[in-house]
Protein backbone atom coordinates (compact mmCIF):
# COMPACT_ATOMS: atom_id res chain seq x y z
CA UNK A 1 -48.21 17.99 6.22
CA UNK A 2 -44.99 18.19 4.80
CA UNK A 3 -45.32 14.82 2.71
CA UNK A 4 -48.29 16.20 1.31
CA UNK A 5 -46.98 19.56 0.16
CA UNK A 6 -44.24 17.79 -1.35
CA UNK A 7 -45.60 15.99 -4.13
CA UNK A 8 -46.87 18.75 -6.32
CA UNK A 9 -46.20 18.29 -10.18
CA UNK A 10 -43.30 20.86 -10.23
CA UNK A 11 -41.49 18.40 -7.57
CA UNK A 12 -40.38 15.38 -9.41
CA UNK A 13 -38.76 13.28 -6.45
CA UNK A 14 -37.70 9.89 -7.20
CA UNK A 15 -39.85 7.49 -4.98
CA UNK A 16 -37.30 6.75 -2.63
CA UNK A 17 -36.43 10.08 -1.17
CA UNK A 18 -39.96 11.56 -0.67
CA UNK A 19 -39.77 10.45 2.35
CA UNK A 20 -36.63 12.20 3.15
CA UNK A 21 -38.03 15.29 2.01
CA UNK A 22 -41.00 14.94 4.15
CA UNK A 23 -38.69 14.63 7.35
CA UNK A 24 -35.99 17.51 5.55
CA UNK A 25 -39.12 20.03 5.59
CA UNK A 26 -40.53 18.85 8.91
CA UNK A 27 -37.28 19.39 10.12
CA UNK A 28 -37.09 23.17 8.54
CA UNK A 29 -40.59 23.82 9.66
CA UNK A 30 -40.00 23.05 13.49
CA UNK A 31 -36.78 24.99 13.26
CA UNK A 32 -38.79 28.26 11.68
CA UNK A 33 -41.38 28.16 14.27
CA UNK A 34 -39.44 27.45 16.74
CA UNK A 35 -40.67 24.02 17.70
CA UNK A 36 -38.05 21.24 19.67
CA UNK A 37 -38.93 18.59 17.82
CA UNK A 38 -39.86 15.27 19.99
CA UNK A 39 -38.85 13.07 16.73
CA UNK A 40 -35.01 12.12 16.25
CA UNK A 41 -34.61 13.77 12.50
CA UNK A 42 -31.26 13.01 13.04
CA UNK A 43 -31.33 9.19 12.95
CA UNK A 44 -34.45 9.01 10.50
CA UNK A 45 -32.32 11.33 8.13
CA UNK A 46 -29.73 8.50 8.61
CA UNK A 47 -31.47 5.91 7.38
CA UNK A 48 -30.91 7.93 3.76
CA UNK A 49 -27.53 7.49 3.27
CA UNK A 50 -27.41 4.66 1.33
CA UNK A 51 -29.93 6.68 -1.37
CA UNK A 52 -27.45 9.47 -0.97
CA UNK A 53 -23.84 7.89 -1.24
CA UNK A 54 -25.23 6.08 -4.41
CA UNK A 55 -26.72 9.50 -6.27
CA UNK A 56 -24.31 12.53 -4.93
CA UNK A 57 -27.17 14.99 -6.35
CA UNK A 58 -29.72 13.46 -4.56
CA UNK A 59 -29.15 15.48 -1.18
CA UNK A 60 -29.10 18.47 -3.47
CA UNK A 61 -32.64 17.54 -4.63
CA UNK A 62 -34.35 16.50 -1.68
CA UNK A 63 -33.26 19.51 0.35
CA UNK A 64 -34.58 21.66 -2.75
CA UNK A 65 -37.67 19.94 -2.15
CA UNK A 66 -37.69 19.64 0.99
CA UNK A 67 -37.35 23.94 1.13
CA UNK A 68 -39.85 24.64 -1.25
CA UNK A 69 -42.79 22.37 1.11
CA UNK A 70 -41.61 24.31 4.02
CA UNK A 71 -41.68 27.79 2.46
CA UNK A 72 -45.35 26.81 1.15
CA UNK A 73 -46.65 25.96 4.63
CA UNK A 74 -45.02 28.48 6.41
CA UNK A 75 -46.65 31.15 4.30
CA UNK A 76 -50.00 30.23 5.85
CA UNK A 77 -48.06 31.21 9.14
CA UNK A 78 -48.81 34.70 8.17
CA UNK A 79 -51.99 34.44 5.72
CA UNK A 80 -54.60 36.64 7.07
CA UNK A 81 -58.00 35.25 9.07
CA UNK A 82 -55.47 32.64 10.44
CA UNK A 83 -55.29 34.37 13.82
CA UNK A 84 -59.42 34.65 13.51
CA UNK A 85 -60.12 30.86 13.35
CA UNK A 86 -58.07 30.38 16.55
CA UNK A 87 -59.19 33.03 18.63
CA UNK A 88 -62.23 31.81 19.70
CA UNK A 89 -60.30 28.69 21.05
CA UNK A 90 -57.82 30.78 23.28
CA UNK A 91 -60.88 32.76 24.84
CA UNK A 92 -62.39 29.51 25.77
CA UNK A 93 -59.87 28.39 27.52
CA UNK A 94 -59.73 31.31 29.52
């Protein structure tokens, strides 16, 4: 979700760090909600440095980025009819 929602017009990303944005928001999102993540974000985000030790504002960028596609899907968190749609799921299960 969060490498979609990060490649809106307003978010210019070089190629190479859109997918270090993707794992930055993933990262945020899990945190908001709450979520342990099963992935290691830790050693993925790793994998960046070289992109970041040769552009210092690039970390600076990506977690901009990376903010903005989290704040976007967490708004749905709270959009109305979201509880509706799942409803009927949880009283199946019951």
């Amino acid at each position: 979700m969060t490498s979609t929602s990060a490649r809106p017009p307003k978010i210019q990303i070089r190629a190479g760090l859109s997918g270090y944005v993707a794992e930055m928001a993933g990262a945020f999102v899990c945190a908001a909600l709450g979520i342990e993540p099963t992935v290691r974000h830790s050693d993925y985000i790793g994998a960046w440095l070289d992109i970041m030790r040769a552009d210092d504002r690039a970390i600076v960028r990506a977690a901009s980025a990376a903010s903005k596609a989290a704040d976007y899907l967490l708004a749905f968190r709270d959009a109305p009819g979201i509880e509706a749609r799942s409803a009927p799921t949880e009283r199946r299960a019951a």
